[in-house]
C-alpha atoms as a PDB file:
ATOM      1  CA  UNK A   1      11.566 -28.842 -56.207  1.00  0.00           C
ATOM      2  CA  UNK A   2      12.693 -32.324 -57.360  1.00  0.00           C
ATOM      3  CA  UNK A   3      11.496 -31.130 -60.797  1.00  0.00           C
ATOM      4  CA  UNK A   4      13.978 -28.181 -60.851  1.00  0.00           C
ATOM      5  CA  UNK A   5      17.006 -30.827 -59.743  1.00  0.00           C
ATOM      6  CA  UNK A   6      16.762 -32.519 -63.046  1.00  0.00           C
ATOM      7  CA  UNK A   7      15.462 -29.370 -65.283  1.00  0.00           C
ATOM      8  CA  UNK A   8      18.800 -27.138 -64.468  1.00  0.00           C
ATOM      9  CA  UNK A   9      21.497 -29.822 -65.175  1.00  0.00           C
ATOM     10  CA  UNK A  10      19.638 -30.561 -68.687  1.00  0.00           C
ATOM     11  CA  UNK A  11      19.367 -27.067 -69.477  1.00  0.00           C
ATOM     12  CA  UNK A  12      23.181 -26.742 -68.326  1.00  0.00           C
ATOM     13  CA  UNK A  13      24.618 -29.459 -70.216  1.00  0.00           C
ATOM     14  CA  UNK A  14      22.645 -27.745 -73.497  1.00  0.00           C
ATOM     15  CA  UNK A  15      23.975 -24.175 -72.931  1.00  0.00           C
ATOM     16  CA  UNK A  16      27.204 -23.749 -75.080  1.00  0.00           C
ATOM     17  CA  UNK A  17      30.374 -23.121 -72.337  1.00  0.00           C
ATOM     18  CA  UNK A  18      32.414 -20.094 -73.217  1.00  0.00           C
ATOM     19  CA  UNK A  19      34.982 -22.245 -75.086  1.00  0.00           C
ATOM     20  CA  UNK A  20      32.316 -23.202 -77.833  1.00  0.00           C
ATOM     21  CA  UNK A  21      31.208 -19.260 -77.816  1.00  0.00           C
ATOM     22  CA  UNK A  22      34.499 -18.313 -78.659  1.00  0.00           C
ATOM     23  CA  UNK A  23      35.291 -20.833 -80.959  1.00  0.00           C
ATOM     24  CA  UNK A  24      32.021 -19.736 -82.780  1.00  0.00           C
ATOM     25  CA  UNK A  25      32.766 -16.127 -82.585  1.00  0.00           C
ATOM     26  CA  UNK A  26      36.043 -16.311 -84.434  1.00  0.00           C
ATOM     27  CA  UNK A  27      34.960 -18.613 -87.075  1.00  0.00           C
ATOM     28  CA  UNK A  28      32.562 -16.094 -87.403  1.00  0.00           C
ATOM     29  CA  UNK A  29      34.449 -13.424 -87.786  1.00  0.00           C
ATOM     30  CA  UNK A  30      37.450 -14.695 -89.347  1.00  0.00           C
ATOM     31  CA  UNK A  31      36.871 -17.742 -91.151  1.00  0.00           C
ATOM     32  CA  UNK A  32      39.173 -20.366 -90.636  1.00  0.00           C
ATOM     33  CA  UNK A  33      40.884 -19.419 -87.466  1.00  0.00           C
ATOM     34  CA  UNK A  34      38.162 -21.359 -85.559  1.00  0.00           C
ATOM     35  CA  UNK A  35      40.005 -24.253 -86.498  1.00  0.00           C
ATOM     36  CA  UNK A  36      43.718 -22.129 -84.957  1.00  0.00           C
ATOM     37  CA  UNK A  37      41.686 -21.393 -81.627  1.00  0.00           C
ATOM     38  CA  UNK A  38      40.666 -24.911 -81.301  1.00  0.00           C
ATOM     39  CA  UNK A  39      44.290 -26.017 -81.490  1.00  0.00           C
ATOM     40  CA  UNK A  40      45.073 -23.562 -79.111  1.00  0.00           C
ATOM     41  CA  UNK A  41      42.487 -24.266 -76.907  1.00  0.00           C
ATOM     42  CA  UNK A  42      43.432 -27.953 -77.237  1.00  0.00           C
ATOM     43  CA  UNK A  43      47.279 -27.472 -76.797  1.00  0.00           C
ATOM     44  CA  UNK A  44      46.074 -25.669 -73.518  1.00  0.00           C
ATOM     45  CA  UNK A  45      44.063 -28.604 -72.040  1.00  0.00           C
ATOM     46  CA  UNK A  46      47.102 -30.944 -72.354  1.00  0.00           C
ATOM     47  CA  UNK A  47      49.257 -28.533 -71.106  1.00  0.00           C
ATOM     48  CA  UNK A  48      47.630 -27.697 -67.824  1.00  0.00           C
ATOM     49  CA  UNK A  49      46.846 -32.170 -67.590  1.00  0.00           C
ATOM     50  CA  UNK A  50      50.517 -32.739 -67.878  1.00  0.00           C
ATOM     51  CA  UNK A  51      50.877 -29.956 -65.375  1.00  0.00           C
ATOM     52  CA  UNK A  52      48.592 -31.184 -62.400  1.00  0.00           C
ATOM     53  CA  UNK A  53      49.752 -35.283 -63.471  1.00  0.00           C
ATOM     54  CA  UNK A  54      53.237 -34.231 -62.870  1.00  0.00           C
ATOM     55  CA  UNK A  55      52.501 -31.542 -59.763  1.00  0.00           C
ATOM     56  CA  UNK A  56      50.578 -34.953 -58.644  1.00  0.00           C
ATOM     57  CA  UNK A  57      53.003 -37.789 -59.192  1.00  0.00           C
ATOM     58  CA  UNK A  58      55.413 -35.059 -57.127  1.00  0.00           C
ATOM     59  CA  UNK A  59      53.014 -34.892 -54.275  1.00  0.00           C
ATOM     60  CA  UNK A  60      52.633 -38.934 -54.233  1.00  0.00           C
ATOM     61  CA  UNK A  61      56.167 -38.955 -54.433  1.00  0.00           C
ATOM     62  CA  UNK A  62      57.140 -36.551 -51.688  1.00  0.00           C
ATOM     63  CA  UNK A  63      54.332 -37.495 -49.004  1.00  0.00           C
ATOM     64  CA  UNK A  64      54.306 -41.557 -48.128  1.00  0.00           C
ATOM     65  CA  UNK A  65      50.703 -41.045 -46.403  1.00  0.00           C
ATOM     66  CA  UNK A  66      49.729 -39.612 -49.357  1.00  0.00           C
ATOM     67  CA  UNK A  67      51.091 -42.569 -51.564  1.00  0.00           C
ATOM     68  CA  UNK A  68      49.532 -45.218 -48.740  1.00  0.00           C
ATOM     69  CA  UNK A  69      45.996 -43.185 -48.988  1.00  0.00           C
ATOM     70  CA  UNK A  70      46.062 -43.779 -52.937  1.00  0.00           C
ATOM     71  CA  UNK A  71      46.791 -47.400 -52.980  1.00  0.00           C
ATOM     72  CA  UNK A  72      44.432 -48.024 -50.123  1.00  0.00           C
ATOM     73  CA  UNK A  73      41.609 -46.105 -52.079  1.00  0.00           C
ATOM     74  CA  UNK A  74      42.656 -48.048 -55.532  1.00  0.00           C
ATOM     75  CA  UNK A  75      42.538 -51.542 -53.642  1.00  0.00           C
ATOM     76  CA  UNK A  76      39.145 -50.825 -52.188  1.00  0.00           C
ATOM     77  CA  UNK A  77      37.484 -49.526 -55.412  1.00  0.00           C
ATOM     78  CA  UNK A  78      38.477 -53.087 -57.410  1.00  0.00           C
ATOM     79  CA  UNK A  79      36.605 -55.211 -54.651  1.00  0.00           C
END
C-alpha cells in the first residue's frame, strides 16, 4: 500500500495536464499558434491571480478577524 502512495504521485507529476495536450495539439496542427495558445493560456493565469489577490486583499480588508487571523498566522510561521 505504502508502495502505491509514492508510485501514483510520480506517475502524476509525469502525465502531461490538459494545458500541455492542448498546447501540443495545436502546434500540431497549426504550426506556430502553439506559441498564440501559450500566451493565451499565460494571459489567463495572471488574470484569474490578479483576480483572487484583489477578491483577497477585499476580504482582508472588509473582515478585521480575518485581517487579525492573517497576521497571527504570518507571526507564528517566522518563529
Amino acid at each position: 500500500m505504502l508502495g502505491v502512495f509514492f508510485v501514483a504521485p510520480l506517475a502524476l507529476s509525469v502525465a502531461p495536464g490538459p494545458d500541455n495536450i492542448f498546447v501540443l495539439t495545436q502546434s500540431a496542427l497549426y504550426g506556430l499558434s502553439g506559441i498564440v495558445v501559450t500566451q493565451g493560456l499565460c494571459t489567463g493565469l495572471l488574470v484569474h491571480t490578479a483576480a483572487v489577490a484583489l477578491g483577497e486583499a477585499v476580504v482582508f480588508a472588509a473582515s478585521a478577524a480575518a485581517f487579525t487571523a492573517l497576521a497571527l498566522r504570518l507571526v507564528t510561521a517566522q518563529r
